[in-house]
Protein backbone atom coordinates (compact mmCIF):
# COMPACT_ATOMS: atom_id res chain seq x y z
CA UNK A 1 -22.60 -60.13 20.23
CA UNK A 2 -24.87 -63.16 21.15
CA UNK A 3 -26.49 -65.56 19.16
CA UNK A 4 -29.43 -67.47 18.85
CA UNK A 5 -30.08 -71.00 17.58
CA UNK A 6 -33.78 -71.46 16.86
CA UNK A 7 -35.21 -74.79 15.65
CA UNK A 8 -34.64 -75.09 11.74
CA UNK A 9 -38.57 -75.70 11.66
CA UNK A 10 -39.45 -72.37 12.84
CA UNK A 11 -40.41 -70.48 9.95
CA UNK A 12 -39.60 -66.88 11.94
CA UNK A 13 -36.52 -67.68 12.41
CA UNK A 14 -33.50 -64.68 13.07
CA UNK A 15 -29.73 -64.22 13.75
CA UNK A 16 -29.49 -62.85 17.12
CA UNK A 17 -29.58 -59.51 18.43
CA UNK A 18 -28.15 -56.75 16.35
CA UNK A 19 -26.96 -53.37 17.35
CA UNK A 20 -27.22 -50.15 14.97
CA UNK A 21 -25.86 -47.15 15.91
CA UNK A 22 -26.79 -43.90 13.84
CA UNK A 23 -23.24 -41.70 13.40
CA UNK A 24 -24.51 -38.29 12.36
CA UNK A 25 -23.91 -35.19 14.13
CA UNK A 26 -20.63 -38.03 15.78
CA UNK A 27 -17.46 -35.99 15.85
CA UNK A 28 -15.94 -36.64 12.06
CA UNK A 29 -12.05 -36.52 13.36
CA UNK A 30 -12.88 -39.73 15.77
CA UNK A 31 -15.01 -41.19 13.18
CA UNK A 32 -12.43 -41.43 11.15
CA UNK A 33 -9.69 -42.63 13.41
CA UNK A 34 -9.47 -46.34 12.88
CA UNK A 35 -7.40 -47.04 16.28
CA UNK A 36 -10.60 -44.65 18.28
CA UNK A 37 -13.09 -46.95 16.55
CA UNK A 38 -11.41 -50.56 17.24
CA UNK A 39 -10.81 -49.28 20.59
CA UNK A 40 -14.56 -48.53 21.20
CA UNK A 41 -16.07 -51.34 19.11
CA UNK A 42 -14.04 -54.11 21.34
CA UNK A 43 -15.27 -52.12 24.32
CA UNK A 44 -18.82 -51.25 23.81
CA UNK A 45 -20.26 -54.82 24.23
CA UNK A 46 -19.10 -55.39 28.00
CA UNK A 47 -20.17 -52.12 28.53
CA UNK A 48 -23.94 -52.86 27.70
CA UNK A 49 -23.73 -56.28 29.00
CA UNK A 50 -23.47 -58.45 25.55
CA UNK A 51 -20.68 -61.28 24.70
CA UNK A 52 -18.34 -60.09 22.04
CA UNK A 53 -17.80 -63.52 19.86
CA UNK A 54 -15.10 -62.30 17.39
CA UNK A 55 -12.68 -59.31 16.91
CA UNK A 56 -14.78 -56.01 15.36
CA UNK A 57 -14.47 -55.49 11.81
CA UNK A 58 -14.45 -52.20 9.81
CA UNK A 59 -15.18 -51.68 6.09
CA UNK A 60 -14.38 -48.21 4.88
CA UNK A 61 -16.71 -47.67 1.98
CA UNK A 62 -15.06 -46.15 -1.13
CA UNK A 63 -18.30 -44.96 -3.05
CA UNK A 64 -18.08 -45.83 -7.02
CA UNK A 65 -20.50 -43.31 -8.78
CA UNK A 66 -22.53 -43.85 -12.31
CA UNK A 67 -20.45 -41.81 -14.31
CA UNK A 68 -17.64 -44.19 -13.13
CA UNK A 69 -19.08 -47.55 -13.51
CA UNK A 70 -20.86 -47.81 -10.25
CA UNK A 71 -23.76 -47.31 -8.59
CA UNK A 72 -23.25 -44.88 -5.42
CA UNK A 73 -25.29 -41.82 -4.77
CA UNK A 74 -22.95 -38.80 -4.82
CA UNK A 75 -25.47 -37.13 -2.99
CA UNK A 76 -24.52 -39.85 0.06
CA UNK A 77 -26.32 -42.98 1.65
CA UNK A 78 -30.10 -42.50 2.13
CA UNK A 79 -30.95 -43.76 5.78
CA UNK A 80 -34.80 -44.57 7.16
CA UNK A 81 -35.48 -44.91 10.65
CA UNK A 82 -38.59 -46.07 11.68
CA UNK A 83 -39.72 -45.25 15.25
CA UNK A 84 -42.58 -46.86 17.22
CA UNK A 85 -43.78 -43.07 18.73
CA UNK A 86 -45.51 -45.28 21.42
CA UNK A 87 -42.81 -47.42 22.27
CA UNK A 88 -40.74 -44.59 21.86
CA UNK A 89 -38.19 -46.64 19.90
CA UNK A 90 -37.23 -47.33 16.64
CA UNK A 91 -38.42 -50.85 14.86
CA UNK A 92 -36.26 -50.91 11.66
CA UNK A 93 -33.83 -48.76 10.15
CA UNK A 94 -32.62 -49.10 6.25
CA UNK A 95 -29.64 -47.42 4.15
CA UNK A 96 -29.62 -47.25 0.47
CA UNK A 97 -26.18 -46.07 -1.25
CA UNK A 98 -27.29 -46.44 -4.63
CA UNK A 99 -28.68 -43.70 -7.29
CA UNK A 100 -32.65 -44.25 -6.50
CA UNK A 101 -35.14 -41.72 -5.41
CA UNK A 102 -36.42 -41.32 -1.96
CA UNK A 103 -40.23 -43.16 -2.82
CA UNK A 104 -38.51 -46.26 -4.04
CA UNK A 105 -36.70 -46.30 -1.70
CA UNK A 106 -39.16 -46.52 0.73
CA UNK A 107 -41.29 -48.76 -1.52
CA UNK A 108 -38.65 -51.57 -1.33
CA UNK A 109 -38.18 -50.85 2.37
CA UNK A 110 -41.54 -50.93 3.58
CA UNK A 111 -43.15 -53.80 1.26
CA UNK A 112 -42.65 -56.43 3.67
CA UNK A 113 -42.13 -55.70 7.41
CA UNK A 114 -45.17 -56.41 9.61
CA UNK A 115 -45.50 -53.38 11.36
CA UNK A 116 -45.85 -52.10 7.76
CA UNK A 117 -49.40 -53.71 7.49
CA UNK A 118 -51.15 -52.23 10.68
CA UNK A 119 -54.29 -50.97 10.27
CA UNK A 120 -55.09 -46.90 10.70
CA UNK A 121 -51.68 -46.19 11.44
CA UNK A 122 -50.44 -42.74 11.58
CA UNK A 123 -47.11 -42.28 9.61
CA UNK A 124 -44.90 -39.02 9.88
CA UNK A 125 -42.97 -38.64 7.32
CA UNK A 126 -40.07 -36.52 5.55
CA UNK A 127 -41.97 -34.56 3.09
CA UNK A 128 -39.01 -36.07 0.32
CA UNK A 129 -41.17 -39.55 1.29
CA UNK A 130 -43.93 -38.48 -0.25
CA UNK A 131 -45.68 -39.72 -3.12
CA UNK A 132 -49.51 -38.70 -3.41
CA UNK A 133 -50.27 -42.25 -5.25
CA UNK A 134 -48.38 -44.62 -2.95
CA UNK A 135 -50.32 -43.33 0.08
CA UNK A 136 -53.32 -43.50 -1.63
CA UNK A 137 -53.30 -46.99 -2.27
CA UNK A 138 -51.94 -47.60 1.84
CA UNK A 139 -55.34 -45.54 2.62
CA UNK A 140 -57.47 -48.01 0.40
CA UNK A 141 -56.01 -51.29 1.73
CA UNK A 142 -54.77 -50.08 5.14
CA UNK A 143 -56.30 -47.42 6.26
CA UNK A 144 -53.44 -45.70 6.61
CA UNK A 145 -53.11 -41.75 7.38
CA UNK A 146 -49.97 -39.47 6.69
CA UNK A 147 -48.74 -36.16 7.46
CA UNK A 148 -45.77 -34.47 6.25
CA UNK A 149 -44.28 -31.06 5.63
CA UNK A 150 -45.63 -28.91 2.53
CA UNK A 151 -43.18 -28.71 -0.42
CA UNK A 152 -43.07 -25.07 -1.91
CA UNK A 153 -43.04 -26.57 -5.43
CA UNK A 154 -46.05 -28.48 -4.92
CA UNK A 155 -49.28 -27.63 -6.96
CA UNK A 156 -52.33 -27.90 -5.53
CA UNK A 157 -56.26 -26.39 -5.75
CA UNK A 158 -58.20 -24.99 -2.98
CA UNK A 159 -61.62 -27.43 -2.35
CA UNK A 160 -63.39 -25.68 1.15
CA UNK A 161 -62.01 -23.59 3.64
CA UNK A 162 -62.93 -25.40 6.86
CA UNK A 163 -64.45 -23.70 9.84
CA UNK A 164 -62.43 -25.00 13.06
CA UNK A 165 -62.86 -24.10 16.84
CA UNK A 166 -60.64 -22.28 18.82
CA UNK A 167 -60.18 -25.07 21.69
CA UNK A 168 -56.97 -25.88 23.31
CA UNK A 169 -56.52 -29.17 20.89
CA UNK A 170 -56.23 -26.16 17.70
CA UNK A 171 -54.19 -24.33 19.50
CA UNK A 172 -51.71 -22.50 17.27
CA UNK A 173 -53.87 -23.77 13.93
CA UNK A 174 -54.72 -20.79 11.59
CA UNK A 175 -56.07 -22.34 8.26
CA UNK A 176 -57.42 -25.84 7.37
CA UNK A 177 -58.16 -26.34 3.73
CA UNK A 178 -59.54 -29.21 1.51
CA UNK A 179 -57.28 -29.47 -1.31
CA UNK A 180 -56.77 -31.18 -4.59
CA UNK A 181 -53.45 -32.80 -5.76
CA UNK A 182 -52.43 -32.77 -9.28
CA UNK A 183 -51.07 -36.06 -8.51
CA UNK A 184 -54.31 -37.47 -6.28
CA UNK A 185 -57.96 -37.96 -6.85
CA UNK A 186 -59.01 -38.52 -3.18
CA UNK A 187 -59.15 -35.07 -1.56
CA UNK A 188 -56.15 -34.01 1.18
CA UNK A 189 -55.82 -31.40 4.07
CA UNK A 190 -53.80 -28.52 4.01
CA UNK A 191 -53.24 -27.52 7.92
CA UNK A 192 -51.52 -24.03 8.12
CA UNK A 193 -49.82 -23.79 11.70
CA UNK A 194 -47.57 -21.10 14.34
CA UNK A 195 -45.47 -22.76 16.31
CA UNK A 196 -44.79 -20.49 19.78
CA UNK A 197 -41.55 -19.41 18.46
CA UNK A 198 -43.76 -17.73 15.76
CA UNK A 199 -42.68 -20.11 12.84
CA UNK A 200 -45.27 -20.91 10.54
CA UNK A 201 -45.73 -24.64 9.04
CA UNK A 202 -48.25 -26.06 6.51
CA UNK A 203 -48.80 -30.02 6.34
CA UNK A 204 -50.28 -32.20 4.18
CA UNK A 205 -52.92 -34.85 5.52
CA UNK A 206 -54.22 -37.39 2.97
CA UNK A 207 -58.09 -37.35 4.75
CA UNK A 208 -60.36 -34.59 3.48
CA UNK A 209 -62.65 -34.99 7.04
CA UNK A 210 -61.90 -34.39 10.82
């Protein structure tokens, strides 16, 4: 792959372009055939008109746990891909393989990028990503609004039962609550929605107005 030399005074400075490609859903028999991959990782660069500069390396990962004396998650590696929805492409992606929950995980990934730091930003996110506190501090200092699936386990109280219009843009909306987290003192949204294949879906919003 190419690189880059940028003057040592430039303060921005990176290592080339990088290529990360995301192997779930790949077919596990030719993920796991070592010639397959070699084949395709000297291949790939001509192919999308880079300049290979060395022979492709492969590290199989053999995941130490805990109980064992390491530190890998037997529940796997943790990935979080960021996507631009405008640009329509993704502008980071992070993996974590060791034992830490989902929030830290995204604490330690998100506390520096810049796109991080945008103000009123809309983020859209796992409902395992969700901590009631951390987005209520990215509200405060950056305006920052999230939506995310409903956990079942999740305790909540009922503030207002909001009155909505049946327009084309709430098309498919059937409740929209005020609620109160346990874990919150600003007041969220609870949107209860029917998708056309008749599934039903409740999200969270952390804004208690339109």
């Amino acid at each position: 792959m190419s690189v880059q030399t940028l003057d040592s005074n430039n303060t921005n400075q990176h290592f080339g372009v990088h290529l990360t490609l995301e192997g779930y859903g790949a077919c596990s028999e030719k993920l796991a055939d070592m010639n397959y991959i070699l084949s395709w990782l000297r291949n790939i660069p001509g192919e999308i008109g880079m300049h290979k500069i060395a022979e492709p390396l492969v590290v199989v990962n053999q995941p130490v746990y805990p109980a064992e004396g390491g530190t890998d998650n037997r529940k796997g590696h943790m990935a979080l891909t960021t996507y631009d929805k405008r640009a329509g492409i993704a502008v980071d992606s992070n993996t974590e393989s060791t034992s830490i929950d989902e929030m830290r995980f995204v604490k330690k990934g998100w506390i520096a990028p810049h796109w991080t730091c945008q103000k009123n930003a809309l983020y859209v996110v796992d409902r395992a990503f969700l901590e009631a506190r951390y987005w209520d501090q990215r509200k405060a200092s950056h305006g920052a609004t999230v939506i995310t699936r409903l956990k079942s386990t999740f305790k909540y109280k009922i503030r207002e039962e909001m009155i909505f219009t049946t327009t084309p843009v709430n098309e498919g909306v059937v409740s929209d609550k005020t609620i109160q987290l346990k874990s919150s003192k600003q007041v969220w949204r609870l949107i209860k929605f029917v998708a056309p294949d008749g599934k039903t879906y409740e999200y969270r919003i952390n804004t208690g107005h339109r």
